[in-house]
Every structure is written in C-alpha cells, then in structure tokens.
Protein backbone atom coordinates (compact mmCIF):
# COMPACT_ATOMS: atom_id res chain seq x y z
CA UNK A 1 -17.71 -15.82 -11.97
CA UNK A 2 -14.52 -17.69 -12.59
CA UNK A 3 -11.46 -15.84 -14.89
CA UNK A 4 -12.59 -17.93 -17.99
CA UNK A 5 -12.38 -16.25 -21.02
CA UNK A 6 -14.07 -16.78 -24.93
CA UNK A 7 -11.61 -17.16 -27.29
CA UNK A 8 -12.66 -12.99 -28.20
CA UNK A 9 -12.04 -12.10 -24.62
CA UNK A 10 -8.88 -14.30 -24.62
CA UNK A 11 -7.76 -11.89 -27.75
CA UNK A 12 -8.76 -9.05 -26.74
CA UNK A 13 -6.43 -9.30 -22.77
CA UNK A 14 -3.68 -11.12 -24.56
CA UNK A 15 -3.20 -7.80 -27.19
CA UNK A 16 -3.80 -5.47 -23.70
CA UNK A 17 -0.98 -7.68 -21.87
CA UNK A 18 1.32 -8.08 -24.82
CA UNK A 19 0.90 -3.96 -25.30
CA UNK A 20 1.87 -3.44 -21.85
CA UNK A 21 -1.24 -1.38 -21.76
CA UNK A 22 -2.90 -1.39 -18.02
CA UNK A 23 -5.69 0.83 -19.16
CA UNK A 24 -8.50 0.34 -21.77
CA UNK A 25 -11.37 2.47 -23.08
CA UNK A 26 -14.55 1.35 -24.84
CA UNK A 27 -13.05 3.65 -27.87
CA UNK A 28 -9.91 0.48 -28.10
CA UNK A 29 -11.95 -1.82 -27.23
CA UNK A 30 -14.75 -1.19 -30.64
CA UNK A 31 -11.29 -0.82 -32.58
CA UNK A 32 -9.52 -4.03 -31.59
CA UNK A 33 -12.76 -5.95 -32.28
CA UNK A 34 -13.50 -4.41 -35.05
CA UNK A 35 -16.87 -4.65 -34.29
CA UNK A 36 -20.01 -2.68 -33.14
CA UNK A 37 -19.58 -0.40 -30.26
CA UNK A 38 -22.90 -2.72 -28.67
CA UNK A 39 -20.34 -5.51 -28.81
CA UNK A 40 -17.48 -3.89 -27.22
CA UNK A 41 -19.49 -2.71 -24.52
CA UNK A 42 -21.14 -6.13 -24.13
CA UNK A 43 -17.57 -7.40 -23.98
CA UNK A 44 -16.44 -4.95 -21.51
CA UNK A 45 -19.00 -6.10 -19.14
CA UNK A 46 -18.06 -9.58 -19.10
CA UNK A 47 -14.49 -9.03 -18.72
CA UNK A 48 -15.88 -6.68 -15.78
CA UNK A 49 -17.79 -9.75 -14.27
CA UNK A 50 -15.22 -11.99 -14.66
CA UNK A 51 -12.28 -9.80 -13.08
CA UNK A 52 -10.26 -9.49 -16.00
CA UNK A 53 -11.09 -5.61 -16.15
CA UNK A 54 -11.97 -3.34 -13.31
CA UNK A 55 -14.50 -0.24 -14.38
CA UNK A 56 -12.96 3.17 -13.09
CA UNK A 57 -15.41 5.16 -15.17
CA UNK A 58 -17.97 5.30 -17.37
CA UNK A 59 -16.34 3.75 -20.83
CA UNK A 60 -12.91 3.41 -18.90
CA UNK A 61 -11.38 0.05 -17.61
CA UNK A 62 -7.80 -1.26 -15.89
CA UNK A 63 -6.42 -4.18 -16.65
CA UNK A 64 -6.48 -6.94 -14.02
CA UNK A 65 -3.77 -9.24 -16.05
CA UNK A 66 -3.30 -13.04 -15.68
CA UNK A 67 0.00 -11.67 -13.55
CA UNK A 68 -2.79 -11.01 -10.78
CA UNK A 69 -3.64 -14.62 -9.92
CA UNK A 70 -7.05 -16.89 -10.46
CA UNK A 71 -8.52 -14.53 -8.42
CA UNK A 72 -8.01 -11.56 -10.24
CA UNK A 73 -7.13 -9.24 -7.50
CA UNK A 74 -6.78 -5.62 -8.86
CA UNK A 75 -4.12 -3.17 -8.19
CA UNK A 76 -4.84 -1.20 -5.63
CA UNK A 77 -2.62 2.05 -5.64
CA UNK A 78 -4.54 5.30 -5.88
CA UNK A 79 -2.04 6.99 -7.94
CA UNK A 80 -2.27 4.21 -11.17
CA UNK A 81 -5.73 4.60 -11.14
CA UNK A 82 -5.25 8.50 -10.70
CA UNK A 83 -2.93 8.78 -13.10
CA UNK A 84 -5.29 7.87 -16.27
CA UNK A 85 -8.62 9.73 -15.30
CA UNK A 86 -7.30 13.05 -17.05
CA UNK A 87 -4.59 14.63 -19.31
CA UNK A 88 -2.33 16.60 -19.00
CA UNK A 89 -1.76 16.04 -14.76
CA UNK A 90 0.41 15.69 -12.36
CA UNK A 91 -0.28 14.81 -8.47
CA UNK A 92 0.14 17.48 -6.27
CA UNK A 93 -1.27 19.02 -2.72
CA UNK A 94 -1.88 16.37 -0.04
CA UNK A 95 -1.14 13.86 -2.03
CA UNK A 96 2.69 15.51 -3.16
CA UNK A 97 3.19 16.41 0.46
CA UNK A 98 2.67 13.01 1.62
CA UNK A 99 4.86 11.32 -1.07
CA UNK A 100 8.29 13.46 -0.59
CA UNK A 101 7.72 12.68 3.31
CA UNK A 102 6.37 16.48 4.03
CA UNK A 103 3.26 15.49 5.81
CA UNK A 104 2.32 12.80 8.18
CA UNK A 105 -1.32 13.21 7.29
CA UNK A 106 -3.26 11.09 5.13
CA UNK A 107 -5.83 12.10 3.38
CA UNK A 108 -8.84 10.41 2.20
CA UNK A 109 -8.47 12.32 -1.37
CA UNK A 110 -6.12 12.23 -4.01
CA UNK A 111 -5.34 15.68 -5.30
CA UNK A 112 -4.68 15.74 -9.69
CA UNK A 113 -3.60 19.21 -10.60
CA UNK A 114 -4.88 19.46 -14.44
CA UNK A 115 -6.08 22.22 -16.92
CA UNK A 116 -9.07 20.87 -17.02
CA UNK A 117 -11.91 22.19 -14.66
CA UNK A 118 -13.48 18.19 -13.32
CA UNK A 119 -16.28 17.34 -10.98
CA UNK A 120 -14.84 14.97 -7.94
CA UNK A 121 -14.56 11.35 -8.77
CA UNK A 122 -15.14 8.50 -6.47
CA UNK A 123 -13.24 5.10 -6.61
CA UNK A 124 -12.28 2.19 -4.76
CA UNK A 125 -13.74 4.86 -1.47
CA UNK A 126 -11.34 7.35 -2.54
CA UNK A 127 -12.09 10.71 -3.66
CA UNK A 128 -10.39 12.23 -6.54
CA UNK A 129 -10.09 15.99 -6.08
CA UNK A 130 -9.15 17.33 -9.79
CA UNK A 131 -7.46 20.92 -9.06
CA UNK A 132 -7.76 23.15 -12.10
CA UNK A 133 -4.26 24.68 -13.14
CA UNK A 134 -3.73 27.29 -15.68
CA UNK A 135 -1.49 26.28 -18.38
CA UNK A 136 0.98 28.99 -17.55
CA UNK A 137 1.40 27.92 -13.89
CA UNK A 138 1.39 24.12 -15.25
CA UNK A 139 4.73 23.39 -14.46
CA UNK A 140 7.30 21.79 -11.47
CA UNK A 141 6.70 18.43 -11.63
CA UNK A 142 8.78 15.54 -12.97
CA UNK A 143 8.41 11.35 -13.14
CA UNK A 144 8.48 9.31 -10.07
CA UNK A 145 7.96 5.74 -9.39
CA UNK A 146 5.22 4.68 -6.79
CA UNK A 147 4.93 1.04 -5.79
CA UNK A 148 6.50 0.13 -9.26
CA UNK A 149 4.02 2.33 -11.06
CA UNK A 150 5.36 5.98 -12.86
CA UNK A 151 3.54 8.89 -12.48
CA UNK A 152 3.94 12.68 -12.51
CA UNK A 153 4.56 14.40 -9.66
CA UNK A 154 5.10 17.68 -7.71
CA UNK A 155 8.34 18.41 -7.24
CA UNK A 156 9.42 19.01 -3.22
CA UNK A 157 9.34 22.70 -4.05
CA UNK A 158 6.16 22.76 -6.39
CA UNK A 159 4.31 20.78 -3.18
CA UNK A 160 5.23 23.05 -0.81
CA UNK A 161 3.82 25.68 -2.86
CA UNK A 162 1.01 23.87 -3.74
CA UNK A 163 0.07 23.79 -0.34
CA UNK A 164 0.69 27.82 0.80
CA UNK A 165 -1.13 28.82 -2.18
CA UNK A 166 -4.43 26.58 -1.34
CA UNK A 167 -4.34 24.88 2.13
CA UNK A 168 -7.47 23.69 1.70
CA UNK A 169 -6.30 20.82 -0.70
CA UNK A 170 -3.65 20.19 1.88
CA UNK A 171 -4.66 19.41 5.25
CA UNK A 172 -5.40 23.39 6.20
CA UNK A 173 -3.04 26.12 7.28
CA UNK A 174 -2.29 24.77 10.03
CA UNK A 175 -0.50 21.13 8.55
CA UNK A 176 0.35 23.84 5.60
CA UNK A 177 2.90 25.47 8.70
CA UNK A 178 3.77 21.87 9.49
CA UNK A 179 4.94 21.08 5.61
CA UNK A 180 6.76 24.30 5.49
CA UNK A 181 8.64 23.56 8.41
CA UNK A 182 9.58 20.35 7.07
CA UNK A 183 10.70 21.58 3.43
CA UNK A 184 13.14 24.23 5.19
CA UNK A 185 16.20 21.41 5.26
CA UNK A 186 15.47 19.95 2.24
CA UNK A 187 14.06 22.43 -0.21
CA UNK A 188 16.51 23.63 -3.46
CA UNK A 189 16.74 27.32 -2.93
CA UNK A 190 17.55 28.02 -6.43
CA UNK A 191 14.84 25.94 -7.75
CA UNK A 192 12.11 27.78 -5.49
CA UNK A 193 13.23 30.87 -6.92
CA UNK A 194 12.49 29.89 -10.14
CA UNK A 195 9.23 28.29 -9.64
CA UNK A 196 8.10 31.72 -7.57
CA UNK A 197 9.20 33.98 -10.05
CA UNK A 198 7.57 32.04 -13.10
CA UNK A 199 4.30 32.09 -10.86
CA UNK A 200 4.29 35.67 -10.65
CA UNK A 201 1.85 35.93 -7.30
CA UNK A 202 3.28 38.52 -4.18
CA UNK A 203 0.32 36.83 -2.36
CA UNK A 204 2.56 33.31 -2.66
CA UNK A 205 6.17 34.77 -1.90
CA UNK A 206 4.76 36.42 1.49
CA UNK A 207 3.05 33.60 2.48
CA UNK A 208 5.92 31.39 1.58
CA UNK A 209 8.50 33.97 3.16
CA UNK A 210 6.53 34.47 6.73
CA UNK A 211 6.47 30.77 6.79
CA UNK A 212 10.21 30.08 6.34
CA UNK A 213 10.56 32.35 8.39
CA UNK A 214 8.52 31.41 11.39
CA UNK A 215 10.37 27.85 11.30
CA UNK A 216 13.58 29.60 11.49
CA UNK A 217 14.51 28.58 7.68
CA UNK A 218 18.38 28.65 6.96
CA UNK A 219 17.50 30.53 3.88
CA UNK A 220 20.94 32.37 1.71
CA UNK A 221 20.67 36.08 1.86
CA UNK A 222 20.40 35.98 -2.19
CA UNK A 223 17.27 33.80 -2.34
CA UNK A 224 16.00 36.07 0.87
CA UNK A 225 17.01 39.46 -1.27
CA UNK A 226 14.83 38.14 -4.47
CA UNK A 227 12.02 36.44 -2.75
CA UNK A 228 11.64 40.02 -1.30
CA UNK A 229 11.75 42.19 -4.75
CA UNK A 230 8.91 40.03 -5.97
CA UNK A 231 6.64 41.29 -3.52
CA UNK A 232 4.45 44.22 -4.09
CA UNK A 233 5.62 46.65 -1.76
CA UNK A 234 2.97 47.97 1.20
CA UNK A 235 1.04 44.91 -0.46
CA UNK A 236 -0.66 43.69 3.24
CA UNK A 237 -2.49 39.97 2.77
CA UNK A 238 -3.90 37.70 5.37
CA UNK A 239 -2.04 34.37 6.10
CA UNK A 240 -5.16 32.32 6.68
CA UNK A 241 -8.56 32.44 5.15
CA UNK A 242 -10.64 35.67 6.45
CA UNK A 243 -13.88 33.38 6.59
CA UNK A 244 -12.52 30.44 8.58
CA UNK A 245 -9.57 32.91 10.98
CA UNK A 246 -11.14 36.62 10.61
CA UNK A 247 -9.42 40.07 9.54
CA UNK A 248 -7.50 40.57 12.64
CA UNK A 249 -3.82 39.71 13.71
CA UNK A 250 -0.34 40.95 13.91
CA UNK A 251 1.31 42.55 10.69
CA UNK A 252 4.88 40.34 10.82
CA UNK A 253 7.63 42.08 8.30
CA UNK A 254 9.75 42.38 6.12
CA UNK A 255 6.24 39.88 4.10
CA UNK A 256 3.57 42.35 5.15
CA UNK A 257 1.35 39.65 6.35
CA UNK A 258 -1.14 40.13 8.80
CA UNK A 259 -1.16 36.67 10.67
CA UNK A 260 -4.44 35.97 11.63
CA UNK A 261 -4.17 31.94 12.50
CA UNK A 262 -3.59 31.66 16.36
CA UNK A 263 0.14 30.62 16.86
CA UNK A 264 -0.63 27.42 18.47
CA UNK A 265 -2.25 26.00 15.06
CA UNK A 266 0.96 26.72 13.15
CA UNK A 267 3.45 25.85 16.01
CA UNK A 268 1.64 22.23 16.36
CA UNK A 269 0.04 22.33 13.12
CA UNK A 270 -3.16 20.74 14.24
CA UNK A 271 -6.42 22.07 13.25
CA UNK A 272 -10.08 21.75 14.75
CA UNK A 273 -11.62 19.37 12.54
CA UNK A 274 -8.59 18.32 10.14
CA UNK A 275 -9.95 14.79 8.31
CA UNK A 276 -7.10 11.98 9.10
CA UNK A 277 -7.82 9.19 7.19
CA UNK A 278 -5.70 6.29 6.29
CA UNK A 279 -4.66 5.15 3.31
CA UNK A 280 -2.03 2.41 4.49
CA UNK A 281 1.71 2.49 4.57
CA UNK A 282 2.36 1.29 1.51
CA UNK A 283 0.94 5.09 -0.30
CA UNK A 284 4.13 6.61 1.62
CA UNK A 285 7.06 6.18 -1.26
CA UNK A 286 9.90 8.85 -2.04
C-alpha cells in the first residue's frame, strides 16, 4: 500500500513529527483523536499497512516519518527500538561490551538491564533479553549516542562487571576473560572501586580480581589494597559455573577462587558452542 494518508492519519503523523516523538502507543493515539479506543486501533493499523508506523508490540508503534522516503523504510538500529520497550533501563552485557569496543562478538540478543522481571521479546529477528536489576544495584550507566539515536548505557566499568557477574548474558566465561583483558588499559580505577563497593558482592570482587589479574592488569596498589578488604576472608567461590565446568580446579590467591574453566578457554577466550551472530558494522559505535 502506498504512504497515502486521510486527512486524520495526515494529523495524527504531522503532531508525532512536529513532537519529535519516534514512538507512539495506542494510549496517545485514543487521546490525540479524541476518539474511541476501536478507532485508534483501527487507525493504528492503517498507518501499520501503509508504513507510516512500524508495530514493535502489542499497542506500541515507531514512527516511520516522511524523513524516511516514499518507501517508508524504518530505522533499523536495535538499540532505538530497545530503548522504549521498558522503563527504567539501560543496555548492558553483550550488548555494553560490544559498544565500548570490549568484545568482538556479536550477539544475536540485545541485553536491557531493568527492574522489571520481562519475558524475551522478539523483533525485527532480534531477541530482546530483559535482565532484571534490583533497584539498589541500578546504577553505572550514563547517555550515549548510537547511530544518532541516545540511549542509556553501561558505563566501561559497569559492562565489565556486568559480564563477571553473569557470563551467560555475555558471550560465556570464556569471552567474559577476553572483555576483562581488554578493560585492563582502559578501565577508571577509581570509578570501579566505587561501583564494587556500592554492589556489595565478595563473589564479584574475586572474580573481578583473579581476572585482572590473570591478564597481568597494571592495577595501583590502593585500588588492589581495597578491592581485597571487600572480600570475605577464607570466602572460596568457583570462577565458572559448577554445572557447565565442575567443582574441581586450582585455588589461585590472594581472591580465593578455585578456577575451574580450563586455561585455554580464558587465554583464547573461545568457548565450545559460543553463538556468533552478526548484527552488521554499523551496531559497533563508542
């Protein structure tokens, strides 16, 4: 169907345009009409079939504005669709890792930390994994700009430990090893401190400290001195899961962890079975 529009349609994407708003529910839809929610939802589907909106959800639309050609070809970056499926978020994990450069991988999910506990979301082929975060570990991310589009994200330091804490959402322990290794030139010292010690978890800061460690981190003596005291001491954890690596491996100090991941998956980190899927080029922005 061509991009025609009734003089109601016409109305309704010249408010959306002239709002600057790139999203639309049914909800603004029934109150910019003014009408009954039958209508707006009648609306919505031919604005739907004639490319002017693009359906992301049930009751939940993007604007595909006149900007977009005859055509109406729809914006295609994960993260603005991402970015209005839930509130409070911020994008963190594989997806984090992958935008401040700390990952090679790409991953055929987008990872939304939120408070909110979410079933997995498919669109446009891409799975939206929607991490639950308590709201006193909901911090340690900031605004950044991908492919013109702002959006909250991880910090550097938040990714990273994003990633140690569940490796899962990030490639697996062994591209976990990988992103550590990276972060050790370019992580703020003082800044992962903080973010540790407001988490509160010796589980993280051993994890985190073997890690540095094993990639020969130039960490200060200070931030090596602190990261220690917030360790439970004779607190022994595992490094990698116990179901997917098993109970047994070498206790490494001064972390007390008992490194049960063969060294070859977190020298190389490569993984048996680690998804690599492509997202294109373009998803790669710092």
């Amino acid at each position: 169907m061509k991009r025609t529009l009734s003089r109601n349609e016409a109305e309704v994407i010249l408010d959306l345009e002239w709002q600057g708003k790139t999203t639309v529910t049914l909800a603004d839809l029934h109150e910019m009409l003014d009408g009954s929610e039958s209508y707006a939802r009648y609306l919505a589907h031919r604005l739907v079939k004639k490319g002017w909106l693009e359906r992301l959800r049930s009751g939940l639309f993007q604007l595909v504005p006149a900007s977009r050609g005859r055509d109406g070809v729809a914006d295609t970056n994960p993260l603005a669709a991402g970015a209005v499926l839930v509130s409070p978020y911020f994008f963190s994990f594989g997806t984090a890792c992958t935008h401040h450069g700390l990952t090679e991988q790409r991953f055929s999910e987008v990872y939304v930390a939120c408070r909110e506990r979410r079933a997995v979301e498919g669109i446009r082929g891409l799975r939206y994994v929607f991490v639950h975060v308590p709201e006193q570990r909901f911090f340690g991310f900031t605004e950044a700009h991908v492919l013109g589009v702002p959006v909250k994200m991880a910090t550097l330091e938040r990714a990273l430990l994003d990633a140690i804490n569940r490796p899962r959402h990030s490639g697996g322990i062994g591209e976990v090893s990988h992103i550590a290794m990276r972060a050790t030139s370019r992580v703020a010292w003082d800044t992962l401190v903080e973010l540790v010690r407001r988490w509160d978890s010796s589980a993280l800061v051993q994890r985190l400290g073997y890690l540095l460690d094993l990639h020969g981190a130039d960490m200060p003596e200070a931030t090596r001195t602190e990261l220690l005291a917030l360790t439970r001491p004779h607190s022994k954890i595992h490094l990698g899961s116990r179901r997917r690596w098993g109970v047994h491996g070498k206790l490494a100090s001064p972390w007390n962890v008992l490194v049960n991941v063969p060294s070859e998956v977190l020298v190389a980190g490569s993984e048996t079975g680690r998804r690599r899927v492509t997202l294109g080029a373009s998803e790669k922005t710092r």
